[in-house]
Protein backbone atom coordinates (compact mmCIF):
# COMPACT_ATOMS: atom_id res chain seq x y z
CA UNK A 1 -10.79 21.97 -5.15
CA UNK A 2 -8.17 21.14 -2.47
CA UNK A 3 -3.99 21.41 -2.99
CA UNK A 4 -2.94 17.22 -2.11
CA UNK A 5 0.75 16.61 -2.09
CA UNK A 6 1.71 13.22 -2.82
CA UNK A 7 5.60 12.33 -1.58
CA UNK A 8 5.99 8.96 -3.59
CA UNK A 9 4.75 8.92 -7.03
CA UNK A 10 5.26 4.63 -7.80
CA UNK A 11 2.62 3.18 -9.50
CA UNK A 12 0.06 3.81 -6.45
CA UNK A 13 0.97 7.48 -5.96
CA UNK A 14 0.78 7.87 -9.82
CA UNK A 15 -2.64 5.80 -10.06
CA UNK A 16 -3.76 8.32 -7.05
CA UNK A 17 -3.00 11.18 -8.54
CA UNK A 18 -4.91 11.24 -11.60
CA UNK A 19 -7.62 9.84 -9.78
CA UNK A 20 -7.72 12.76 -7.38
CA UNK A 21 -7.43 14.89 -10.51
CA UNK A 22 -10.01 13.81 -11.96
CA UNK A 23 -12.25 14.22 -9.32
CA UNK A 24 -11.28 17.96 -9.79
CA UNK A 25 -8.47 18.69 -7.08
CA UNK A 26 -4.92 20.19 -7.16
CA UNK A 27 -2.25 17.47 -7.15
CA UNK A 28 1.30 18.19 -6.20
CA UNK A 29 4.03 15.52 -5.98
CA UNK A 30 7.37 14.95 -4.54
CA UNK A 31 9.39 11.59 -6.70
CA UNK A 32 13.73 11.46 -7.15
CA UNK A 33 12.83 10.95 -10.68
CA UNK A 34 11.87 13.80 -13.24
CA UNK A 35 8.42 11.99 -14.42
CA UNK A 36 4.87 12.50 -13.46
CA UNK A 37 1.63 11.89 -15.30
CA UNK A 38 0.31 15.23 -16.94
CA UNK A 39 -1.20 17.99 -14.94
CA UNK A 40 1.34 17.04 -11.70
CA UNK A 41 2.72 19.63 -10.26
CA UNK A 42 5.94 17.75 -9.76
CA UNK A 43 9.16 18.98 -7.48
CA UNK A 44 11.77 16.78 -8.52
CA UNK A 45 14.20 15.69 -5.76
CA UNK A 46 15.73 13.43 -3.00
CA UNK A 47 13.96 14.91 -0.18
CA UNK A 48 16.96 13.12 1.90
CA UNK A 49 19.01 15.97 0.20
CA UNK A 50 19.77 19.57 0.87
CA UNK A 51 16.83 21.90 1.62
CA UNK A 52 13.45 20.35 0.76
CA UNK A 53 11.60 22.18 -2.61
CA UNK A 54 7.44 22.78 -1.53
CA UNK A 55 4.61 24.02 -3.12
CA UNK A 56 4.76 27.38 -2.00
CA UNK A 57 0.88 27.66 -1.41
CA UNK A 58 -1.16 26.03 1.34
CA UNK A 59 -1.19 21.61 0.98
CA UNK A 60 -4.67 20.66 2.53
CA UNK A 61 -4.24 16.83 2.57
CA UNK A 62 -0.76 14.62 2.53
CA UNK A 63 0.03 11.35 1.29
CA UNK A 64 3.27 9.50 2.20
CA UNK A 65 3.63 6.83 0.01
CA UNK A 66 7.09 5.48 0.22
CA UNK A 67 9.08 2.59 -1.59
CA UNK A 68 12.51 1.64 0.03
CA UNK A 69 15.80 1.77 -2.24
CA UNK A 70 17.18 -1.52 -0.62
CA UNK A 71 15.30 -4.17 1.50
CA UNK A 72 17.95 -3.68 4.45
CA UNK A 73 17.34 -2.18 7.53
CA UNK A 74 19.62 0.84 7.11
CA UNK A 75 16.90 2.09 3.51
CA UNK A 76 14.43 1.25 5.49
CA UNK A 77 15.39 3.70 8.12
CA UNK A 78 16.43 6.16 5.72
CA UNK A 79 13.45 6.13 3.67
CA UNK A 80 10.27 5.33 6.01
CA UNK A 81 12.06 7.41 9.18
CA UNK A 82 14.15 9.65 7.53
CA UNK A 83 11.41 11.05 4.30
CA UNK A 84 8.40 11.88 6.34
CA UNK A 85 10.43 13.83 9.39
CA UNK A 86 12.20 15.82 6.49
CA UNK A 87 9.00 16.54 4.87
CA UNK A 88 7.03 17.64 8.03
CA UNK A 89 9.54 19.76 9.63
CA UNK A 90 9.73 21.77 6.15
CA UNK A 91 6.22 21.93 6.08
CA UNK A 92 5.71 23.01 9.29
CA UNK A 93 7.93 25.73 9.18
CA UNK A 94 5.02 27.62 6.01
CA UNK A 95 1.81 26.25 7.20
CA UNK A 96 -0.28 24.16 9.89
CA UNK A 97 0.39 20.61 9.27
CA UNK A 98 -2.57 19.06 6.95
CA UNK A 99 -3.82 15.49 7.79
CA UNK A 100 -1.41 12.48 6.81
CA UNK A 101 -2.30 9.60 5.17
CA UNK A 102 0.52 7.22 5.49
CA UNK A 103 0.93 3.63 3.24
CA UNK A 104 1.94 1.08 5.81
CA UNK A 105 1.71 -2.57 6.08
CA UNK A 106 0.45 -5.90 7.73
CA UNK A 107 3.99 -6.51 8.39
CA UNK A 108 3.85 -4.48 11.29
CA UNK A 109 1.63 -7.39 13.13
CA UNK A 110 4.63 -9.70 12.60
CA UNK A 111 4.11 -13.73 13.17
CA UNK A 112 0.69 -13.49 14.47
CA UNK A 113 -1.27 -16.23 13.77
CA UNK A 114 -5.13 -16.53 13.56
CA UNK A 115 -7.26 -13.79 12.51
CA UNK A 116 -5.90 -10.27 12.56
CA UNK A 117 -7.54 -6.73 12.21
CA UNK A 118 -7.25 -3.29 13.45
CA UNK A 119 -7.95 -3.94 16.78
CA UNK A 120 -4.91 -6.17 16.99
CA UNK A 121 -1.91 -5.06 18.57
CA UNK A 122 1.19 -4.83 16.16
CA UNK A 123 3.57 -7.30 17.15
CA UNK A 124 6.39 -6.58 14.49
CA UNK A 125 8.91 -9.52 14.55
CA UNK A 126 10.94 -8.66 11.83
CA UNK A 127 13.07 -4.76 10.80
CA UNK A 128 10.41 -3.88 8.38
CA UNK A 129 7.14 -4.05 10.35
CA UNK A 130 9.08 -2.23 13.34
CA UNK A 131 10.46 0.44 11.05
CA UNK A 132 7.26 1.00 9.53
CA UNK A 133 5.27 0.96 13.29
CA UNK A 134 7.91 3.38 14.14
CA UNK A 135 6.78 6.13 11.13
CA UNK A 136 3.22 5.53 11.80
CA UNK A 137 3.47 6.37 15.40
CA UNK A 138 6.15 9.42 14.23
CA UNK A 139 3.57 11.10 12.19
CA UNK A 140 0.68 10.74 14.48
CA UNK A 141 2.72 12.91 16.77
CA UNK A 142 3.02 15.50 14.34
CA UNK A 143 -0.73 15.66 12.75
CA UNK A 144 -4.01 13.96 12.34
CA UNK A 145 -4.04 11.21 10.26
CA UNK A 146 -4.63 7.40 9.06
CA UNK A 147 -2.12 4.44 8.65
CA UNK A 148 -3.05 2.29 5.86
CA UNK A 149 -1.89 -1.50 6.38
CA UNK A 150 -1.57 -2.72 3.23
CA UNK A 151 -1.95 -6.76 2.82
CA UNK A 152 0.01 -8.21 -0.37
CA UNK A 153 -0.34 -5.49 -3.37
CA UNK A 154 -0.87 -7.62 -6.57
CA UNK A 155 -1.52 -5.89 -10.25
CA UNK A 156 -0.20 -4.95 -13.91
CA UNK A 157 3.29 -4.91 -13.36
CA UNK A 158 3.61 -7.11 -10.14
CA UNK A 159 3.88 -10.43 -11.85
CA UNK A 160 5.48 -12.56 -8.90
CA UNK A 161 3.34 -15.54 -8.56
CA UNK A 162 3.15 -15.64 -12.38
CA UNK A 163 6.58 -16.42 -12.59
CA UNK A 164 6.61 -18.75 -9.72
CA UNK A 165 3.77 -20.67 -11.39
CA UNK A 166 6.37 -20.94 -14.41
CA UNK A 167 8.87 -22.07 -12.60
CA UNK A 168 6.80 -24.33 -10.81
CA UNK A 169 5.84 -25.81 -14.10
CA UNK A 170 9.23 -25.92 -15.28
CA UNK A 171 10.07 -28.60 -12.42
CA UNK A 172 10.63 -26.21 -9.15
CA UNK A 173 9.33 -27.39 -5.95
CA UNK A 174 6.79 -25.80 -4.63
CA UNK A 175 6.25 -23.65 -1.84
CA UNK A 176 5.68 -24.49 1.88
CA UNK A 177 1.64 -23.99 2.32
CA UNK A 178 0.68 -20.58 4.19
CA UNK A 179 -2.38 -18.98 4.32
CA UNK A 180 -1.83 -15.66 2.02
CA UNK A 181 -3.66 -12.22 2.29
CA UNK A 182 -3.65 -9.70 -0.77
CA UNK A 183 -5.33 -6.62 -2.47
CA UNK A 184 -5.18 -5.11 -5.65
CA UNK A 185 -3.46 -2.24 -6.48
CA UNK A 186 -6.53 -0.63 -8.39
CA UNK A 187 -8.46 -0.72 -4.76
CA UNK A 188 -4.93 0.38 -2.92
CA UNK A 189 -5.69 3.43 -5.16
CA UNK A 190 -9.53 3.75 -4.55
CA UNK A 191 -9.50 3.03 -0.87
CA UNK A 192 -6.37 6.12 -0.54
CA UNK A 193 -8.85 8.25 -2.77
CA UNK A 194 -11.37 7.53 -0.27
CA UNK A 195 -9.85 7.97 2.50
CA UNK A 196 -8.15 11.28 1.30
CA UNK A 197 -11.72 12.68 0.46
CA UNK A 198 -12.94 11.76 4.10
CA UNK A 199 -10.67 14.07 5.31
CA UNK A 200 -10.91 16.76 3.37
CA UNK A 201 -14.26 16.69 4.23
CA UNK A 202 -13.44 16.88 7.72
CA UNK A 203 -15.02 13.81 8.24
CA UNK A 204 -12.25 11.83 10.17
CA UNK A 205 -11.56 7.90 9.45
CA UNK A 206 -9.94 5.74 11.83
CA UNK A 207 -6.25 5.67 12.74
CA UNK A 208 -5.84 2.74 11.22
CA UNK A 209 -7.77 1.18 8.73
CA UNK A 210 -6.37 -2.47 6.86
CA UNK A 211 -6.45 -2.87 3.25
CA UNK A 212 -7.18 -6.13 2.11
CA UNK A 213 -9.44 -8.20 -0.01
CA UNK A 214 -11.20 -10.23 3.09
CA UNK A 215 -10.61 -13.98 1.55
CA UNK A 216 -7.43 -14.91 3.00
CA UNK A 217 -6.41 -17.99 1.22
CA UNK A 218 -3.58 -20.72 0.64
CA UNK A 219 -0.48 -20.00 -1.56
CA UNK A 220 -1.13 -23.07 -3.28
CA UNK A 221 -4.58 -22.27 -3.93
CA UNK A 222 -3.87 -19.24 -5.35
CA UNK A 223 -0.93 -20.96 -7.79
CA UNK A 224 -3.03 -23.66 -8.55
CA UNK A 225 -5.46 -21.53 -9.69
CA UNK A 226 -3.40 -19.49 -11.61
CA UNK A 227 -1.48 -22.22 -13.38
CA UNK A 228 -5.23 -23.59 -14.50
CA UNK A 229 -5.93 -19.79 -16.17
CA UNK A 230 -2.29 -19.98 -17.44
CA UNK A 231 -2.49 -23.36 -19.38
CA UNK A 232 0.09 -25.31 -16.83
CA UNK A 233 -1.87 -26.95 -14.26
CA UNK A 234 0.22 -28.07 -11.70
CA UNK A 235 -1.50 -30.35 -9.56
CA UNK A 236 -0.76 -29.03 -5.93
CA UNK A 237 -2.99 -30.55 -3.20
CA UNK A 238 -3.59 -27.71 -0.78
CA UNK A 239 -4.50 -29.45 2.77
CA UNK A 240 -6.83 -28.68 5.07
CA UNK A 241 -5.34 -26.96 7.75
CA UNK A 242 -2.81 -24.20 6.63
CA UNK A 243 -0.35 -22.49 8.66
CA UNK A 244 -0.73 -18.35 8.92
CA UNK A 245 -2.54 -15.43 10.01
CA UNK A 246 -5.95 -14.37 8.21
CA UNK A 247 -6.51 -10.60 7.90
CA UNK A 248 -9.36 -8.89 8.19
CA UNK A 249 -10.23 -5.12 7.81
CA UNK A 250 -13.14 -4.11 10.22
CA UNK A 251 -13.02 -0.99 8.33
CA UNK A 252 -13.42 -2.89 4.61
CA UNK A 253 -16.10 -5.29 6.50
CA UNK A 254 -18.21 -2.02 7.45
CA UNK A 255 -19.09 -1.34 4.14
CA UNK A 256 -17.28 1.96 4.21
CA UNK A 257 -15.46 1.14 1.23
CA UNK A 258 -16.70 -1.45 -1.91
CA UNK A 259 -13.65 -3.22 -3.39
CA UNK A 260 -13.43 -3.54 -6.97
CA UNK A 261 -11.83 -6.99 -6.81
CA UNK A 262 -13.12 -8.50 -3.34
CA UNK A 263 -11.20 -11.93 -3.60
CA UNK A 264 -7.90 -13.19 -5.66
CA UNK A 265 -9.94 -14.71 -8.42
CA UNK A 266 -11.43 -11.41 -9.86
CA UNK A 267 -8.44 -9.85 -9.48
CA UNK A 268 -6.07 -12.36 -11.07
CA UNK A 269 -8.46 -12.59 -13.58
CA UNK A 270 -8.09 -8.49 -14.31
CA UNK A 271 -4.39 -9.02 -14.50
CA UNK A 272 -4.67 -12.04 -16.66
CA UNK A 273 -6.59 -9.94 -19.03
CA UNK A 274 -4.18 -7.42 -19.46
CA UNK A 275 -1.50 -9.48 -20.57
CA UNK A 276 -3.65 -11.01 -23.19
């Protein structure tokens, strides 16, 4: 059984923590808010704040999963800069530092177009992807680790295109055509478990490794698909040639990892089923 401390406890660091419970470790967690799911050892706190609270015994694996409190550059500092350094220098000073595993995003390969994967450099164009590009190459200074680039998260509770297929339907125009990339949170979770368990069995992954579902596909594709399922079909005509970048995980496409829902169909199709 290892000791993991989770600092972000959303709906991926809660998912990944009782998965890594049930697979028989130690979970501790860092969150501002006073709830955890049971069996969390949970410190309670703005780690921005005064003198960070720890586990007083040894952490063998960290995961920094991080949501901003704004979508400005200034929380984006505070939170994907600010968090991590606060965390590691007040781990440091009790223990070695364990390996990272650090939620990070495509964002951080800005405007690219064509196809994109982890041998492409990151290009950020906009605050976010720099910000984030910034943290991951801040904590590989400090310890061993791997920076997960996270595609579009879709799941229960992340309704977006749902609504936008409402509105659509309710007389909205529709959106520009771009070619889209997603993954589901349920494999967000099970590609962080199994990452987490490659390290603790000393068996390093990459740097870097991309999650996302391997069928990048059009925006309207995806709608029209979804207002079909949804009883409002909407009658887009996706063309032929569609603006964007397609993103693909070498890692994924190694077979080191099976996703649960490898393309937007299954997945919206989960979701759909949960609202039913």
């Amino acid at each position: 059984m290892a000791h993991i401390l989770i600092l972000g406890l959303g709906d991926l660091g809660a998912g990944l923590a009782q998965a890594l419970m049930r697979d028989g470790h130690r979970v501790s967690a860092i969150r501002r808010r006073n709830e955890a799911p049971p069996g969390v050892d949970l410190y309670a706190q703005d780690i921005l704040e005064g003198t960070p609270l720890l586990p007083p015994d040894q952490v063998d694996l960290l995961y920094i999963i991080l949501t901003p409190d704004g979508r400005d550059e200034a929380a984006y500092q505070r939170v994907f800069l600010g968090a991590p350094a606060r965390l590691l220098d007040a781990l440091a000073g009790q223990q070695p530092l364990p390996p990272v595993v650090f939620v990070s995003s495509t964002a951080v390969y800005g405007e690219a177009e064509g196809t994109v994967d982890e041998l492409t450099p990151p290009r950020p164009a906009r605050f976010n992807g720099r910000i984030l590009l910034a943290a991951e190459e801040e904590i590989s200074l400090r310890t061993v680790g791997t920076s997960v680039r996270f595609s579009g998260i879709y799941g229960p509770g992340r309704l977006r295109l749902l609504r936008q297929v409402d509105a659509i339907a309710g007389g909205e125009a529709p959106p520009a055509p771009v070619l889209t990339n997603r993954i589901h949170s349920a494999d967000c979770v099970g590609l962080l478990r199994h990452l987490g368990e490659r390290w603790l069995k000393n068996d390093a992954p990459p740097a870097v490794v991309i999650g996302t579902d391997q069928c990048p596909v059009s925006n309207l594709e995806v709608l029209g698909w979804l207002g079909e399922r949804t009883g409002h079909p909407l009658g887009l005509v996706v063309p032929e040639q569609v603006p964007g970048r397609a993103v693909h995980s070498e890692y994924l496409g190694g077979g080191q990892y099976r996703l649960l829902h490898p393309d937007y169909r299954s997945g919206y199709q989960a979701v759909l089923q949960t609202l039913q």
